[in-house]
PDB file of N, CA and C in Angstrom:
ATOM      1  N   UNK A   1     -62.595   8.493 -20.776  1.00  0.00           N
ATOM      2  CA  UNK A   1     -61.517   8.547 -21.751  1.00  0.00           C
ATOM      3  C   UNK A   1     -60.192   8.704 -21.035  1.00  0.00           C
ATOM      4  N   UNK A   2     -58.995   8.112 -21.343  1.00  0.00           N
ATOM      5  CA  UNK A   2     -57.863   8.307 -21.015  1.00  0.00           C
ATOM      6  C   UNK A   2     -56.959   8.674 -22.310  1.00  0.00           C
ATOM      7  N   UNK A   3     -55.878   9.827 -22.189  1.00  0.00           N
ATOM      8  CA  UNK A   3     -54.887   9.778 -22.834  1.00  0.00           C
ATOM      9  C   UNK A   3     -53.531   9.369 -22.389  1.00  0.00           C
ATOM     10  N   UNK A   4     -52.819   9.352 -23.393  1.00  0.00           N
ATOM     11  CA  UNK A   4     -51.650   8.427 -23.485  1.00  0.00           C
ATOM     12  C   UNK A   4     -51.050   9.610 -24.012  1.00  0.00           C
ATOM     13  N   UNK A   5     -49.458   9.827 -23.064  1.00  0.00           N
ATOM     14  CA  UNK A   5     -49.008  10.892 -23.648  1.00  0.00           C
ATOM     15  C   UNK A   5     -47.912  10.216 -24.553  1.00  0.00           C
ATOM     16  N   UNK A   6     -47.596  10.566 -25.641  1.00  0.00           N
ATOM     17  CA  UNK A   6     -46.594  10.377 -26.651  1.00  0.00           C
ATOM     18  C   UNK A   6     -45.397  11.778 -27.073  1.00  0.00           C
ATOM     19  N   UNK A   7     -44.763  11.328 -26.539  1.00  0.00           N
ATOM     20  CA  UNK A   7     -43.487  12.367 -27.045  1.00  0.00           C
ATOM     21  C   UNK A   7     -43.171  12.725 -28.373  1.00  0.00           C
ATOM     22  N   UNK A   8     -43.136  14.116 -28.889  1.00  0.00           N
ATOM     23  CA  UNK A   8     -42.656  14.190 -30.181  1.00  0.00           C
ATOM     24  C   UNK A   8     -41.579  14.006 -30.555  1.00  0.00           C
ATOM     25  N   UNK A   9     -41.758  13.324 -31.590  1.00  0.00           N
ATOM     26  CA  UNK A   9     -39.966  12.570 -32.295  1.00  0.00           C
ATOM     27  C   UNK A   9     -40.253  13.852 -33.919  1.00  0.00           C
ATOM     28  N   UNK A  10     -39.039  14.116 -33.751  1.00  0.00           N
ATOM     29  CA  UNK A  10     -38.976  15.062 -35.363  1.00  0.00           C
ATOM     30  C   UNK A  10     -38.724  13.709 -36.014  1.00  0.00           C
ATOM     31  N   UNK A  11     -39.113  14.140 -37.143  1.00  0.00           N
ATOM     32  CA  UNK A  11     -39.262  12.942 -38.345  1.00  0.00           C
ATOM     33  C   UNK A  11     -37.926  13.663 -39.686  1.00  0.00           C
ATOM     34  N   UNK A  12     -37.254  12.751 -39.910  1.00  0.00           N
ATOM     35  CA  UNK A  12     -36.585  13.030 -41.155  1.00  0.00           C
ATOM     36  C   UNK A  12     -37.631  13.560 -42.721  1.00  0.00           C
ATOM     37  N   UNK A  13     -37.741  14.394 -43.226  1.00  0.00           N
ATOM     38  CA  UNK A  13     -38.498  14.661 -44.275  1.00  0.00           C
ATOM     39  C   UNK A  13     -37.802  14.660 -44.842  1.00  0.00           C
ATOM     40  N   UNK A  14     -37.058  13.976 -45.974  1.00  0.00           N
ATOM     41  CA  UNK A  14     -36.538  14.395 -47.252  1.00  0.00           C
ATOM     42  C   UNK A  14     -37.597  14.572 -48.621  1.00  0.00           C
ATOM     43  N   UNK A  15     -37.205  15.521 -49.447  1.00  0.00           N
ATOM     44  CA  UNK A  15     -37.806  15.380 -50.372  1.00  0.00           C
ATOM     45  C   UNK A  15     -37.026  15.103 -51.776  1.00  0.00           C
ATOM     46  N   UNK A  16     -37.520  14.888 -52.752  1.00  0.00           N
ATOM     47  CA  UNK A  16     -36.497  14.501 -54.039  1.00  0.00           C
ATOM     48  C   UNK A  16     -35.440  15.847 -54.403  1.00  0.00           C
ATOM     49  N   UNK A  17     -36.370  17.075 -54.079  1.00  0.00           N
ATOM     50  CA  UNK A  17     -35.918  18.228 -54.072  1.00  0.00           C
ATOM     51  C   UNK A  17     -34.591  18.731 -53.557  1.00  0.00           C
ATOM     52  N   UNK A  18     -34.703  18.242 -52.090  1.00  0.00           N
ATOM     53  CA  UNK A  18     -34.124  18.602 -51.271  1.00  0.00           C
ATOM     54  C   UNK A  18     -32.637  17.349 -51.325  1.00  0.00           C
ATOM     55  N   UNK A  19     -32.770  16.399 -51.821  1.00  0.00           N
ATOM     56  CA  UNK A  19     -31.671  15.339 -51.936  1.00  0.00           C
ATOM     57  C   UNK A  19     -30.681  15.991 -53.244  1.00  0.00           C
ATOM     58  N   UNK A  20     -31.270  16.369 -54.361  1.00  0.00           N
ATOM     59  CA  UNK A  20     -30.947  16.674 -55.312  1.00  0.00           C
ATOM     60  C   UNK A  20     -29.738  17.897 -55.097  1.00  0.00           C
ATOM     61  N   UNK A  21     -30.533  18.945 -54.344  1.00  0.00           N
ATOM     62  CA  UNK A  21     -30.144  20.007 -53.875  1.00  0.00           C
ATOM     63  C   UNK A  21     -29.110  19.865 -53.292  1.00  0.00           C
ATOM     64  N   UNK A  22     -29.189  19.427 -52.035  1.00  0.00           N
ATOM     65  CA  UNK A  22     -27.935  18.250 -50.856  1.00  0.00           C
ATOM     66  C   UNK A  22     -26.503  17.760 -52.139  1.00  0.00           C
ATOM     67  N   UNK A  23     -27.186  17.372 -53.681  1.00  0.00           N
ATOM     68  CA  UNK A  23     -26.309  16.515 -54.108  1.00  0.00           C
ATOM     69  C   UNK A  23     -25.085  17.307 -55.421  1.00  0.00           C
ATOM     70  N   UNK A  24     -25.980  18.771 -55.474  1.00  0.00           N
ATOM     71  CA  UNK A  24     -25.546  19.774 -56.306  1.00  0.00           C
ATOM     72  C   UNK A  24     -26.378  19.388 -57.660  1.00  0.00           C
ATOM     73  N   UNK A  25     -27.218  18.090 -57.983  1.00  0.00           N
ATOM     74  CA  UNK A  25     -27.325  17.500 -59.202  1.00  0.00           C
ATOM     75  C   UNK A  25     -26.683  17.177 -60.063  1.00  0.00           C
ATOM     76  N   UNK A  26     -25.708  15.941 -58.839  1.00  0.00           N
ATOM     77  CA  UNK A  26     -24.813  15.442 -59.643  1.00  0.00           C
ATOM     78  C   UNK A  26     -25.390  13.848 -59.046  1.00  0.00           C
ATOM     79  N   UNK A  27     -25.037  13.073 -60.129  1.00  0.00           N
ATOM     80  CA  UNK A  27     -25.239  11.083 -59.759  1.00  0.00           C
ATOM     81  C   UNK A  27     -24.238  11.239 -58.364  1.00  0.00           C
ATOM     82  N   UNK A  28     -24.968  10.352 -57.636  1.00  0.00           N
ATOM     83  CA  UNK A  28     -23.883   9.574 -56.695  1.00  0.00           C
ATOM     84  C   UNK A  28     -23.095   8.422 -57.232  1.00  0.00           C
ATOM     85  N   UNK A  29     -23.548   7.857 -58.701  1.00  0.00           N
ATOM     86  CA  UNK A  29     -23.406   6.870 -59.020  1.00  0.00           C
ATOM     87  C   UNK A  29     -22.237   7.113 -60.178  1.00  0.00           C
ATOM     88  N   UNK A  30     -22.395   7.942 -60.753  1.00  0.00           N
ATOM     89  CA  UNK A  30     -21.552   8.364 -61.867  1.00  0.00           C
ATOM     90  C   UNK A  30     -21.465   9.791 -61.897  1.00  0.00           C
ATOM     91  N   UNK A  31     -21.839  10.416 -61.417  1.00  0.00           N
ATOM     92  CA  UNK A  31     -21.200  12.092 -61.447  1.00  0.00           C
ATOM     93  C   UNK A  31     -22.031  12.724 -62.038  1.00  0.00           C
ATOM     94  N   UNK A  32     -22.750  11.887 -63.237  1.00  0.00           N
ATOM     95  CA  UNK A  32     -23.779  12.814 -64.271  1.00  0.00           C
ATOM     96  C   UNK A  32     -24.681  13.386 -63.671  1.00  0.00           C
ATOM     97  N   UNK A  33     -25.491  14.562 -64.604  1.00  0.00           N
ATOM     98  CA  UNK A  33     -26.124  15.164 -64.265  1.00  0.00           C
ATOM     99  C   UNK A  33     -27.155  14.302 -63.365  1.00  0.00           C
ATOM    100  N   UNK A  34     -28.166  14.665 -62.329  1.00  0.00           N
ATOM    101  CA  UNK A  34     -28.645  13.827 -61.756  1.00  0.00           C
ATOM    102  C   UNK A  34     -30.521  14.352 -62.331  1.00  0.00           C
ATOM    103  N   UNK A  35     -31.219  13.925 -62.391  1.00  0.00           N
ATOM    104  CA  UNK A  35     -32.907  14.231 -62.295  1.00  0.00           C
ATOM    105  C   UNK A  35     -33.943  13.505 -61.203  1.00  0.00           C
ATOM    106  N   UNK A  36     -33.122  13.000 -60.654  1.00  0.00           N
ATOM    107  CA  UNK A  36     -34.033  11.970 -59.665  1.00  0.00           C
ATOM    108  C   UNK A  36     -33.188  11.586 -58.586  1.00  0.00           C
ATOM    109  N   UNK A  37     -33.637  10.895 -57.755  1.00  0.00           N
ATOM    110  CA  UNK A  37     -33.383  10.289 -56.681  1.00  0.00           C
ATOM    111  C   UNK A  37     -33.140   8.786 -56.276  1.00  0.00           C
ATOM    112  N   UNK A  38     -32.320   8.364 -55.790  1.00  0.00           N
ATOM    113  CA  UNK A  38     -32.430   6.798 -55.404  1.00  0.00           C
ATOM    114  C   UNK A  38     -32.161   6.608 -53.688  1.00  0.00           C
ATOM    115  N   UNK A  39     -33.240   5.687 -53.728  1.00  0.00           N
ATOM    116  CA  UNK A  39     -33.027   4.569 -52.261  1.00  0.00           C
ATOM    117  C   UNK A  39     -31.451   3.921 -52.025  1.00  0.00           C
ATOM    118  N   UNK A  40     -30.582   4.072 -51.446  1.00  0.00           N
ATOM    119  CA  UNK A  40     -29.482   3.216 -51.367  1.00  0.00           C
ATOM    120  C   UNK A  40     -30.114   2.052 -50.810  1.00  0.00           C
ATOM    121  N   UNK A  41     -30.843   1.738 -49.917  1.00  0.00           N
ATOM    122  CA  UNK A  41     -31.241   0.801 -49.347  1.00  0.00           C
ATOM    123  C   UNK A  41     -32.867   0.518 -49.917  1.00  0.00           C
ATOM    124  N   UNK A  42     -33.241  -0.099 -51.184  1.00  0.00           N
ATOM    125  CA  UNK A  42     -34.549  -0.310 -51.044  1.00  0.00           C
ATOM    126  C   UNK A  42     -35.687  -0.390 -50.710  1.00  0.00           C
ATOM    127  N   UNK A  43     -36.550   0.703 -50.802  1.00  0.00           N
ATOM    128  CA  UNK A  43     -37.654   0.775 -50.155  1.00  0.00           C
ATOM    129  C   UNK A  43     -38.199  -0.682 -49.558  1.00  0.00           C
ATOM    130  N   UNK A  44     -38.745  -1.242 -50.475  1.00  0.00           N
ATOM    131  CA  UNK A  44     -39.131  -2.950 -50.098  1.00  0.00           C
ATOM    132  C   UNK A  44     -38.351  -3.211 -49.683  1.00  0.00           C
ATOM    133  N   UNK A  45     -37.123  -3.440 -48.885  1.00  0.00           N
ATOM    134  CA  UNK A  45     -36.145  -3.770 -48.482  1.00  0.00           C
ATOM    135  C   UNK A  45     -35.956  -3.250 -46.763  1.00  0.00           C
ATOM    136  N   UNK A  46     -36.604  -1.786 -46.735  1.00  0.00           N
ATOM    137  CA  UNK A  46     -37.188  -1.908 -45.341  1.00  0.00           C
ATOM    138  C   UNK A  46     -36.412   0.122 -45.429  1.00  0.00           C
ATOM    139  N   UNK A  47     -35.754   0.224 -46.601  1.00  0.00           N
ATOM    140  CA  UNK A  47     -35.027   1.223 -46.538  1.00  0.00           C
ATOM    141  C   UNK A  47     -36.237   2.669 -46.477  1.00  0.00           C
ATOM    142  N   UNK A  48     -35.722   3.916 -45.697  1.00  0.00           N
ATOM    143  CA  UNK A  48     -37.027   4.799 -45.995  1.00  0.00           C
ATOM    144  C   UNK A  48     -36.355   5.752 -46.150  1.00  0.00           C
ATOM    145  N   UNK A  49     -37.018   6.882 -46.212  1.00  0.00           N
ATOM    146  CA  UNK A  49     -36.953   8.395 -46.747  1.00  0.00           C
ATOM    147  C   UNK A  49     -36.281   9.305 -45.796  1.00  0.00           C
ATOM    148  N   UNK A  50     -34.898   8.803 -45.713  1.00  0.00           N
ATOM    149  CA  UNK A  50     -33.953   9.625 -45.165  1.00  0.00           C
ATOM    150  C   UNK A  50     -32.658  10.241 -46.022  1.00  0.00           C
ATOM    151  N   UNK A  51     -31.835  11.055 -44.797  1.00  0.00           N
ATOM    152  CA  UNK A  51     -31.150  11.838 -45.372  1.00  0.00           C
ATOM    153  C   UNK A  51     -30.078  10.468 -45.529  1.00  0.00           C
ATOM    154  N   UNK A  52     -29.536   9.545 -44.840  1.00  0.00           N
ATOM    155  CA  UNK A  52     -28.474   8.507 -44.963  1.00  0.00           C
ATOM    156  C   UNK A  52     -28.733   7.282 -46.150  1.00  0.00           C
ATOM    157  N   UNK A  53     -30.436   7.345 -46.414  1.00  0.00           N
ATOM    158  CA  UNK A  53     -31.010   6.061 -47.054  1.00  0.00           C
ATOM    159  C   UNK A  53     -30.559   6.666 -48.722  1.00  0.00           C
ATOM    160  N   UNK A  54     -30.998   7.825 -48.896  1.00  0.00           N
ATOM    161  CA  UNK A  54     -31.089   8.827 -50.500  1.00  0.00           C
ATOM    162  C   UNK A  54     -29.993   9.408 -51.211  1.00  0.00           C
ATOM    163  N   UNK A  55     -30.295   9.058 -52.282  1.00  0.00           N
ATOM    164  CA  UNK A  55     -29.112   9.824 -53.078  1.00  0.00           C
ATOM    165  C   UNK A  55     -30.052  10.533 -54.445  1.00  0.00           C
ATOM    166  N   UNK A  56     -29.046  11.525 -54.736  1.00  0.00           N
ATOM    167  CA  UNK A  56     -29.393  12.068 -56.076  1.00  0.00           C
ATOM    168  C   UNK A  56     -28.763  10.701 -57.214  1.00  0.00           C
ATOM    169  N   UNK A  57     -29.620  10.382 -58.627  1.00  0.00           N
ATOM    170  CA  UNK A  57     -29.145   9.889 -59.318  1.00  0.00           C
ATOM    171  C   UNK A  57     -29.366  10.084 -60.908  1.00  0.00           C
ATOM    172  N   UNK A  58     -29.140   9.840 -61.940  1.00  0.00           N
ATOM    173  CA  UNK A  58     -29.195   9.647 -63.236  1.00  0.00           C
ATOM    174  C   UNK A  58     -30.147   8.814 -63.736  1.00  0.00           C
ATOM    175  N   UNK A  59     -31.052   8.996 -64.881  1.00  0.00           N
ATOM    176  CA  UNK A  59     -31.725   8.032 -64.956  1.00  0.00           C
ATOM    177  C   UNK A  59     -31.207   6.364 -65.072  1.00  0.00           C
ATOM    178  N   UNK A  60     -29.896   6.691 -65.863  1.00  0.00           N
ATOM    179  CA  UNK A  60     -29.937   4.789 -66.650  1.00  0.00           C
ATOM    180  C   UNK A  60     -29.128   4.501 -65.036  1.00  0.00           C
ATOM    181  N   UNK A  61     -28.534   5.409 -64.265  1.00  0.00           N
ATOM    182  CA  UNK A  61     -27.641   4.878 -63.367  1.00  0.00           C
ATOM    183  C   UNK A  61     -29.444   3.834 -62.042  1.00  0.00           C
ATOM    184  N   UNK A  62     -29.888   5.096 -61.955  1.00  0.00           N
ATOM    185  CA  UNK A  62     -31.261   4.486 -61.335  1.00  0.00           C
ATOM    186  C   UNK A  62     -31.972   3.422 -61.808  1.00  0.00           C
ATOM    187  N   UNK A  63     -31.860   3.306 -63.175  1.00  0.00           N
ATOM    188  CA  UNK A  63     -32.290   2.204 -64.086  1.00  0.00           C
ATOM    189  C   UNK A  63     -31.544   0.863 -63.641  1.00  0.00           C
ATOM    190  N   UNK A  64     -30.269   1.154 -63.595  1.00  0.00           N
ATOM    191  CA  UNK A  64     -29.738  -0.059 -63.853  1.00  0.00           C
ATOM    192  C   UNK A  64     -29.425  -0.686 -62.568  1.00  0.00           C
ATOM    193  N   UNK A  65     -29.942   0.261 -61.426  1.00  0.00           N
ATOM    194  CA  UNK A  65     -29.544  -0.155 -59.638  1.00  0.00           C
ATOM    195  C   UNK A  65     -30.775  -1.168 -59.708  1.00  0.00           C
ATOM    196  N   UNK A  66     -32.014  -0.705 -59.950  1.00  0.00           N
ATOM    197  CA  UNK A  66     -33.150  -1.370 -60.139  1.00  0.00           C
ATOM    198  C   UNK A  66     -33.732  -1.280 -58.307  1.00  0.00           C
ATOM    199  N   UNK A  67     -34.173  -2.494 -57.989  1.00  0.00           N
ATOM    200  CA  UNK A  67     -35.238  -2.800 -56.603  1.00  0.00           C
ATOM    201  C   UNK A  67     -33.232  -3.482 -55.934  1.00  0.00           C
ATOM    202  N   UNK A  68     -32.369  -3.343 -56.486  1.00  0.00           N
ATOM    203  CA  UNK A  68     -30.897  -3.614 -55.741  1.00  0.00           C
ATOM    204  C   UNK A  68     -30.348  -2.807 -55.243  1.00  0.00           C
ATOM    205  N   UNK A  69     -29.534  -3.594 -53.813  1.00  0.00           N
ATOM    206  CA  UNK A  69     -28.566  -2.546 -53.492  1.00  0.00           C
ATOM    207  C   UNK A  69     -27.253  -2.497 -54.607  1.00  0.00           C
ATOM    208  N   UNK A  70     -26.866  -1.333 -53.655  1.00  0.00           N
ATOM    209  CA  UNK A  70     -25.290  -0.998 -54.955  1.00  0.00           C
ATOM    210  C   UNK A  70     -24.667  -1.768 -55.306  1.00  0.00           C
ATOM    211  N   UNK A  71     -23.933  -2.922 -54.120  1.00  0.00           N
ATOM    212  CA  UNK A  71     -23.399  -4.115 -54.239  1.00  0.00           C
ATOM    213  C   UNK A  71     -23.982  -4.810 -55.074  1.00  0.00           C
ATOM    214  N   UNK A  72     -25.280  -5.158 -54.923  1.00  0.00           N
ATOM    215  CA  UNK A  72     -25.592  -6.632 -56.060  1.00  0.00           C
ATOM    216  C   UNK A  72     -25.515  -6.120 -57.535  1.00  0.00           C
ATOM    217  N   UNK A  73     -26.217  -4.555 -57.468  1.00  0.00           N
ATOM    218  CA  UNK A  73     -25.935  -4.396 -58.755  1.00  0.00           C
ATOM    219  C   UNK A  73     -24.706  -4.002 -59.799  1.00  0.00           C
ATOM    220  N   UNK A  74     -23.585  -4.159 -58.865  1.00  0.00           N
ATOM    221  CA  UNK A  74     -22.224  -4.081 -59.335  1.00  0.00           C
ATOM    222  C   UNK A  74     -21.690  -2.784 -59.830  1.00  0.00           C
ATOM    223  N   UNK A  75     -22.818  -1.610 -58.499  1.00  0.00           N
ATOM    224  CA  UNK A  75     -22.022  -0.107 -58.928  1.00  0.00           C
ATOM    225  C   UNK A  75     -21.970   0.013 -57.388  1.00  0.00           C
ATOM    226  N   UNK A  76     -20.725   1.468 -57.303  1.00  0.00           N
ATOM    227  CA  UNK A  76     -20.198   1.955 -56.104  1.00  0.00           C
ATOM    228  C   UNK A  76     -20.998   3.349 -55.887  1.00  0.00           C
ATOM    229  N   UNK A  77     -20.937   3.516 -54.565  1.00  0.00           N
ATOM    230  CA  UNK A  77     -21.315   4.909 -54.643  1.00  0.00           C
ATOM    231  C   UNK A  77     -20.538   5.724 -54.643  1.00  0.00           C
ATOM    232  N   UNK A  78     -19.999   7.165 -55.141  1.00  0.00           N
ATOM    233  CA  UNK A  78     -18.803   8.358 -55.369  1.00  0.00           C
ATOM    234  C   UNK A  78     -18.915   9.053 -53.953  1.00  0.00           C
ATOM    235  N   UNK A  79     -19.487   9.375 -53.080  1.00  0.00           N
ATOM    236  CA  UNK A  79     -19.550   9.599 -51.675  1.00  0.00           C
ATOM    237  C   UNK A  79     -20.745   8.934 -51.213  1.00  0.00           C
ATOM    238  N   UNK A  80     -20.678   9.006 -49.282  1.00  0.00           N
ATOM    239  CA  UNK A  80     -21.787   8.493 -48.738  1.00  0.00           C
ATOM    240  C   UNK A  80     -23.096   9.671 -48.575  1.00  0.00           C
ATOM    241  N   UNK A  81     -24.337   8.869 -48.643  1.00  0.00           N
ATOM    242  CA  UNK A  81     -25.200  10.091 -47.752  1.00  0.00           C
ATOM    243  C   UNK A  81     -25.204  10.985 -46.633  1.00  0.00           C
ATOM    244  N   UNK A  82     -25.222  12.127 -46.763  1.00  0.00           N
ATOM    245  CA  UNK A  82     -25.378  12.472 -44.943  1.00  0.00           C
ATOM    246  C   UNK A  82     -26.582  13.686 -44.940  1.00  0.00           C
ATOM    247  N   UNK A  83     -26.710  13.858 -43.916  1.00  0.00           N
ATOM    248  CA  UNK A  83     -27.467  15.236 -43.375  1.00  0.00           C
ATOM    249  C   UNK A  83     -26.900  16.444 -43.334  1.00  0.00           C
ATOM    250  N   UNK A  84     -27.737  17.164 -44.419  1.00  0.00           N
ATOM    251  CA  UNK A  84     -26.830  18.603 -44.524  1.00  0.00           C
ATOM    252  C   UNK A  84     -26.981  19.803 -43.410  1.00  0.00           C
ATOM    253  N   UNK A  85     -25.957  20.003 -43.783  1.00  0.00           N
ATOM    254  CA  UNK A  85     -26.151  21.626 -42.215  1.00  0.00           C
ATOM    255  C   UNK A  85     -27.678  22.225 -41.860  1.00  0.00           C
ATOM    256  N   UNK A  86     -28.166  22.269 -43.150  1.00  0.00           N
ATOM    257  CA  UNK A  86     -29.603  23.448 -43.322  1.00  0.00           C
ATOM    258  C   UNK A  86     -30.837  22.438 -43.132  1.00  0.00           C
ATOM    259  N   UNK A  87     -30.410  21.418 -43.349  1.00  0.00           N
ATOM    260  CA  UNK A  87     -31.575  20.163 -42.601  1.00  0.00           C
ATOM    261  C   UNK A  87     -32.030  20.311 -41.403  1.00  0.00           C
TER     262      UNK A  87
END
C-alpha cells in the first residue's frame, strides 16, 4: 500500500442560517424581510456554497431570480457578498 499525502484545505461552510444571520434578515434584493437564501451565481451554473456566491433573500424576490443570474433577471443586488469577521 502507498499513501498519498493531501494537504488540508479549510472548506467554506455556509449555511442558510448563517447567510441569513451575515444578512441581518434582510433581501439583498429588496431589503424585505428575508426567509431564505439565494445563489448569486447558480448552482447549475457552476456557482457553490460560499460566503461570495450567497445571499439572504425574500421569497417572490428568490422566485422571480429563478435558475438566473441578477442581470438576466433584471434585478440588482443592494450590497455585495462577503465573509464575515466570525466566519
Amino acid at each position: 500500500r502507498e499513501y498519498v499525502y493531501r494537504p488540508y484545505v479549510e472548506r467554506e461552510h455556509t449555511t442558510r442560517e448563517k447567510v441569513l444571520h451575515r444578512d441581518k434578515h434582510l433581501c439583498a434584493y429588496c431589503g424585505e424581510h428575508a426567509q431564505t437564501w439565494d445563489h448569486v451565481m447558480p448552482q447549475s451554473r457552476g456557482g457553490g456554497n460560499t460566503w461570495w456566491n450567497c445571499v439572504a433573500a425574500c421569497g417572490p424576490c428568490n422566485w422571480d431570480k429563478g435558475d438566473r443570474t441578477p442581470e438576466e433577471a433584471g434585478i440588482r443586488l443592494l450590497w455585495e457578498p462577503y465573509r464575515p469577521a466570525w466566519a
